[in-house]
N, C-alpha and C. Protein backbone atom coordinates (compact mmCIF):
# COMPACT_ATOMS: atom_id res chain seq x y z
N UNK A 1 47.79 42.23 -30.59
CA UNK A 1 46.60 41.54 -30.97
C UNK A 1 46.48 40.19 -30.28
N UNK A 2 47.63 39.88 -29.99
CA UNK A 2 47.71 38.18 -29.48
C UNK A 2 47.10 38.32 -27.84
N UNK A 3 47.47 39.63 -27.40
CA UNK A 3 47.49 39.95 -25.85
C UNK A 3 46.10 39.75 -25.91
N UNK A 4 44.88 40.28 -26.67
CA UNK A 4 43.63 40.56 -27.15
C UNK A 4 42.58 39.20 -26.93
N UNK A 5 43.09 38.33 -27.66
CA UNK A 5 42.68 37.24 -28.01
C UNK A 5 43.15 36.24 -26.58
N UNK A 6 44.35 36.50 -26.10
CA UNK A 6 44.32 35.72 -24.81
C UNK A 6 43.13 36.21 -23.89
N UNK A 7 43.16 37.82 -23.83
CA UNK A 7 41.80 38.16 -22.70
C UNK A 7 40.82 37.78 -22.73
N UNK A 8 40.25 37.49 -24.27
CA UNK A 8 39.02 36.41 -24.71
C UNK A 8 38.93 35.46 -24.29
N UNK A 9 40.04 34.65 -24.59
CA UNK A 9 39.73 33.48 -24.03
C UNK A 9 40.25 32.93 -22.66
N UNK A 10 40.92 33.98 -21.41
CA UNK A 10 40.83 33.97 -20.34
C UNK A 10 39.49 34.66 -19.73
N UNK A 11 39.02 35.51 -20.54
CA UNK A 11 37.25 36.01 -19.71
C UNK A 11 36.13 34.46 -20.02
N UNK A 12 36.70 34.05 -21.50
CA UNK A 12 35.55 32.97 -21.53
C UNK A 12 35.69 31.93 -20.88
N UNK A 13 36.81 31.62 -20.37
CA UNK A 13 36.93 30.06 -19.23
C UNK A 13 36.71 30.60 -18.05
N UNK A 14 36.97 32.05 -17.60
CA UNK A 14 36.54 32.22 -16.50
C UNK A 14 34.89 32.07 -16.27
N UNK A 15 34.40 32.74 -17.51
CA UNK A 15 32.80 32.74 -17.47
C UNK A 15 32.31 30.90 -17.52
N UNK A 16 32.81 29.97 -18.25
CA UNK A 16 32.45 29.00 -18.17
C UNK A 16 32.71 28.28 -16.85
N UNK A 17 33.49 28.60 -16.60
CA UNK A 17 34.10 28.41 -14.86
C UNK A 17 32.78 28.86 -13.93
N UNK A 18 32.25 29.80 -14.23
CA UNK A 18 31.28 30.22 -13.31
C UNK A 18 30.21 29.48 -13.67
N UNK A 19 30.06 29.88 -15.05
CA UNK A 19 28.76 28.53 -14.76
C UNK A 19 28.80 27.37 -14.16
N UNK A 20 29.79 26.70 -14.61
CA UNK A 20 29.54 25.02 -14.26
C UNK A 20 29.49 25.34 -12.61
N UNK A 21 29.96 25.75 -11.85
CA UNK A 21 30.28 25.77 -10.46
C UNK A 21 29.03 26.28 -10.20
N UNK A 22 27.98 27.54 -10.61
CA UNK A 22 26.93 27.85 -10.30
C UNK A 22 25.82 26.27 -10.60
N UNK A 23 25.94 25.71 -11.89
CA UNK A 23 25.37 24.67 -12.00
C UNK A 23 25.88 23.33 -10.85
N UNK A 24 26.48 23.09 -10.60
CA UNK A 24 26.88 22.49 -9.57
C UNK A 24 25.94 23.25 -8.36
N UNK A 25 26.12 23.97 -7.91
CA UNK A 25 25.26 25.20 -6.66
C UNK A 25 23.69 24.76 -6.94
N UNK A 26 23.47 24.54 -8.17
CA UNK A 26 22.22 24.26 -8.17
C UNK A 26 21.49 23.17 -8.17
N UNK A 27 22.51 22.10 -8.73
CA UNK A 27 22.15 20.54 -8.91
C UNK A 27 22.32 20.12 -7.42
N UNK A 28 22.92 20.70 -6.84
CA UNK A 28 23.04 19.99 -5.02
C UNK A 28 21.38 20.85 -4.47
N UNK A 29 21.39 22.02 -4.88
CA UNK A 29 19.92 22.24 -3.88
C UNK A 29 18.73 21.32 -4.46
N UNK A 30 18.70 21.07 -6.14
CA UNK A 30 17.53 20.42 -6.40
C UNK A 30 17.88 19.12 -5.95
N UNK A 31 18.92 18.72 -5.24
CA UNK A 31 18.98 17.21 -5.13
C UNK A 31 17.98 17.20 -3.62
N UNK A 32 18.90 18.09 -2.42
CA UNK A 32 17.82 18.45 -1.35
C UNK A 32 16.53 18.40 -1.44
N UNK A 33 15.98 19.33 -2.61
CA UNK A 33 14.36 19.21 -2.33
C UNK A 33 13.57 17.97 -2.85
N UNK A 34 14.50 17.23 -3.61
CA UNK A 34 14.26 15.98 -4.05
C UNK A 34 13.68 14.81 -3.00
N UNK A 35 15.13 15.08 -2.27
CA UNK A 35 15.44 14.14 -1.00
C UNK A 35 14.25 14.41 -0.27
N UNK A 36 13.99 15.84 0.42
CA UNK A 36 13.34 16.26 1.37
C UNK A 36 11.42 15.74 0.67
N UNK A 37 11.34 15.85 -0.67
CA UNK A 37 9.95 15.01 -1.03
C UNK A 37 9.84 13.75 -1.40
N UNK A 38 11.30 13.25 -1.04
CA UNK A 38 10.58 11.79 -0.99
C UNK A 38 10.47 11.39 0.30
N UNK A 39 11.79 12.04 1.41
CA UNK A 39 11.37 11.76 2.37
C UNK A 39 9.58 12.32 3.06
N UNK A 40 9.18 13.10 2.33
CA UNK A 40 7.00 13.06 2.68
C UNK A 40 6.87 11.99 2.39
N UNK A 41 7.06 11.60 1.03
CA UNK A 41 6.01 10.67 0.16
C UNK A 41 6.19 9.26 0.42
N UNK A 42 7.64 9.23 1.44
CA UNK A 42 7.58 8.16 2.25
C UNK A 42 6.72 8.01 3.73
N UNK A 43 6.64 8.87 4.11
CA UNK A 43 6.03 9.19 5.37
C UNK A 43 4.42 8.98 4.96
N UNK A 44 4.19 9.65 3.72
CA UNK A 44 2.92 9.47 3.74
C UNK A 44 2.25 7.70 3.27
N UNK A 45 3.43 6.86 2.63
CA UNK A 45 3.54 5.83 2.33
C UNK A 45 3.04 4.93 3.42
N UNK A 46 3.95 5.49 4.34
CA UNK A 46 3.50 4.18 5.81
C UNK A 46 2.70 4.79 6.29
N UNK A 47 2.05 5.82 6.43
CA UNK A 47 0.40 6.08 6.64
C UNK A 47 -0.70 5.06 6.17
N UNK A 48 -0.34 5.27 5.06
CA UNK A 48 -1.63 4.38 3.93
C UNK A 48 -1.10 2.87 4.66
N UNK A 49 0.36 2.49 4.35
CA UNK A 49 0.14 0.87 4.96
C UNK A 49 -0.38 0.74 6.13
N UNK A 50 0.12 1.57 7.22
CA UNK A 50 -0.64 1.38 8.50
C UNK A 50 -2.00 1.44 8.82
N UNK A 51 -2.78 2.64 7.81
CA UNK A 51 -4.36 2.43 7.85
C UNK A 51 -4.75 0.93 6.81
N UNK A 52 -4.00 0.62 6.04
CA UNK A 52 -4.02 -0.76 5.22
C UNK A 52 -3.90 -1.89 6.35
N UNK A 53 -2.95 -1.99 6.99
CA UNK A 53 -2.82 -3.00 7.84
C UNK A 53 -3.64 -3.04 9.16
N UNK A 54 -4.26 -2.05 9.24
CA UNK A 54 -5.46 -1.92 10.50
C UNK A 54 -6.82 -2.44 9.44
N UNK A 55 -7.03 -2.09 8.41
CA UNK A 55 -8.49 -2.60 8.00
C UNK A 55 -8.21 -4.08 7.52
N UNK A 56 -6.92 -4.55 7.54
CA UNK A 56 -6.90 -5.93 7.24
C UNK A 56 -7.42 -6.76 8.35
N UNK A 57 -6.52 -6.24 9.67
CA UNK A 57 -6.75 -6.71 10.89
C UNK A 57 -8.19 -7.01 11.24
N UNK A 58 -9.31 -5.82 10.71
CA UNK A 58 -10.59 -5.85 10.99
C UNK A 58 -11.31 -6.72 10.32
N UNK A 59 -11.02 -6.84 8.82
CA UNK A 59 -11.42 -7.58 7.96
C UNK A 59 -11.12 -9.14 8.42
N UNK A 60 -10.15 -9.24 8.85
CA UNK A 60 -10.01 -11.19 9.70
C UNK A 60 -10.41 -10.83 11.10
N UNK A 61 -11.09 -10.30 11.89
CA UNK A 61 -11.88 -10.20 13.15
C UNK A 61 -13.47 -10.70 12.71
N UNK A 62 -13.70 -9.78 11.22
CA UNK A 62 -14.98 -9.78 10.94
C UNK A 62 -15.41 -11.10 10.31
N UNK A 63 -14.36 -11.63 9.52
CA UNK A 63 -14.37 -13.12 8.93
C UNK A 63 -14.55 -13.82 9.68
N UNK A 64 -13.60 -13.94 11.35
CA UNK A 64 -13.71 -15.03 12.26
C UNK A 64 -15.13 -15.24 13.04
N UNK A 65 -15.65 -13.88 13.38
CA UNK A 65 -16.97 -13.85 13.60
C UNK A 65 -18.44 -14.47 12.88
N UNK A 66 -17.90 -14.16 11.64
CA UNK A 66 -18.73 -14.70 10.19
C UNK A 66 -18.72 -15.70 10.48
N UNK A 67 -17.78 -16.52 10.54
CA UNK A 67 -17.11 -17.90 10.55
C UNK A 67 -18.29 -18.62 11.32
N UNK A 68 -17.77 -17.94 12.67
CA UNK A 68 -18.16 -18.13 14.15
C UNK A 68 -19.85 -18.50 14.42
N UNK A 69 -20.34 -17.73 13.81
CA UNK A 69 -22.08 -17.05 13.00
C UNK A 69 -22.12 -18.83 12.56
N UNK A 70 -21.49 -18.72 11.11
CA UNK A 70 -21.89 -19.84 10.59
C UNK A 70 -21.57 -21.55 10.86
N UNK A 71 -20.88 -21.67 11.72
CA UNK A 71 -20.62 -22.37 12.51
C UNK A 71 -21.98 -23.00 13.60
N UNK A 72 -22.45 -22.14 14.43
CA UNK A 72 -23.57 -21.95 14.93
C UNK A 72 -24.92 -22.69 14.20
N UNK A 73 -25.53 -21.77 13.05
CA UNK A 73 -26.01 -22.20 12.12
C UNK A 73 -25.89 -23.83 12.00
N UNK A 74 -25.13 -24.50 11.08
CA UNK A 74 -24.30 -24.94 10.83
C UNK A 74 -25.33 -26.41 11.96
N UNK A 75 -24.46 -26.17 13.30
CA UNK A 75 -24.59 -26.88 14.26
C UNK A 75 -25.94 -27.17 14.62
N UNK A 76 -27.07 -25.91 14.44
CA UNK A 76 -28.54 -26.05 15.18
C UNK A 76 -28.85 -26.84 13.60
N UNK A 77 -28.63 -26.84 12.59
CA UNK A 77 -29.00 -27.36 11.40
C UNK A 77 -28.92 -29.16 11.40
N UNK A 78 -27.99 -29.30 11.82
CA UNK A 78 -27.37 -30.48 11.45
C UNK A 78 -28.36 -31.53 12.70
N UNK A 79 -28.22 -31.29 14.19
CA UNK A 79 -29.26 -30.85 15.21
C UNK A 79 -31.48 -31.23 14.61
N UNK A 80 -31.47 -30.84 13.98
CA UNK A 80 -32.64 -30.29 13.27
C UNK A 80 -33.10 -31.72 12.79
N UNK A 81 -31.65 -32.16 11.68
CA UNK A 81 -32.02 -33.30 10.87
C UNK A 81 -31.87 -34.28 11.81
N UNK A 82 -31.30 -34.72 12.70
CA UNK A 82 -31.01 -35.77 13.66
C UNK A 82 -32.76 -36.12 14.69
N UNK A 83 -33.69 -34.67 14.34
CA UNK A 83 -34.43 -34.88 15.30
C UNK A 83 -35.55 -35.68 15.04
N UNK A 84 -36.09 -36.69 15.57
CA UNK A 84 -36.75 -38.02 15.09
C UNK A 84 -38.12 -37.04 15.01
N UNK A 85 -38.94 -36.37 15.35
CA UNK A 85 -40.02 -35.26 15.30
C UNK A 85 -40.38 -34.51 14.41
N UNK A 86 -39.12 -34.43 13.54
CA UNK A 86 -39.52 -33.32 12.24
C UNK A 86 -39.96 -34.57 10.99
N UNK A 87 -40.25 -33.90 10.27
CA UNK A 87 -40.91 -34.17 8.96
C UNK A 87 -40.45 -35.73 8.25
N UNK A 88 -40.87 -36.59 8.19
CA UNK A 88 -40.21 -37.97 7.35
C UNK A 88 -40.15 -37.48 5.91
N UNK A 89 -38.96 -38.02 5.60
CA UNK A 89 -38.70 -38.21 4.08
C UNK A 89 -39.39 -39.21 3.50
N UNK A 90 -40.27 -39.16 2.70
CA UNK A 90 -41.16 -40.03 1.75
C UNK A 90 -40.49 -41.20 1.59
N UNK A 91 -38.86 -41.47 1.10
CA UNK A 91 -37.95 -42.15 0.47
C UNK A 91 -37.43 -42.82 1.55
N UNK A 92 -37.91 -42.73 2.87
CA UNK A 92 -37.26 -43.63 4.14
C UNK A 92 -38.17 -44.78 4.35
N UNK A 93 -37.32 -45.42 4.46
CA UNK A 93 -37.74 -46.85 4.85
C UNK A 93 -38.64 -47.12 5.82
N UNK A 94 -38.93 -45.88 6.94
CA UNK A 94 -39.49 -46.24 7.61
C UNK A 94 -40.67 -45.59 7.59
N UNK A 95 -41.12 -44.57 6.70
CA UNK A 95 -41.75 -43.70 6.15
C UNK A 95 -43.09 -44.67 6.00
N UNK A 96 -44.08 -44.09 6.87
CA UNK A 96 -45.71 -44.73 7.14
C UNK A 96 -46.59 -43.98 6.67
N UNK A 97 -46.96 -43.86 5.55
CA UNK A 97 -48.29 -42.53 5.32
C UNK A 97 -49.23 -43.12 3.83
């Protein structure tokens, strides 16, 4: 009977033996496909920054231009008021009407 009870519990460590080692077999492949989707979701990561860092680039081209624009403006304005021909201010001293 004793012989009995050893085969039991030499079939059941063998069987637990197999599992863990099959579980092992399996925790290394899901680690792979792990790896292998982050390495996408990194790839797809510096996609987005690189189209991010190109519309930034555009966005300060388009500002400096803006800038550039209002600057202009700016200059024919200032120009405008300096010119002894346009319109007197009521409130000037030298204002004849």
């Amino acid at each position: 009977m004793s012989d009995v009870f050893l085969g039991v519990i030499a079939v059941s460590v063998l069987v637990m033996a197999v599992i863990q080692v099959a579980g092992i077999i399996l925790a290394a492949r899901v680690a792979r496909r792990v790896e292998r989707i982050a390495d996408r979701v990194e790839q797809g990561v510096d996609k987005v920054f690189a189209g991010l860092h190109g519309l930034t680039e555009d966005a300060a081209r388009v500002a400096s231009v803006f800038s550039g624009v209002l600057n202009i403006f700016r200059k024919s304005r200032s120009r405008d008021d300096k010119d002894p021909g346009s319109t007197a201010d009521p409130d000037d001293p030298m204002f004849i009407g």
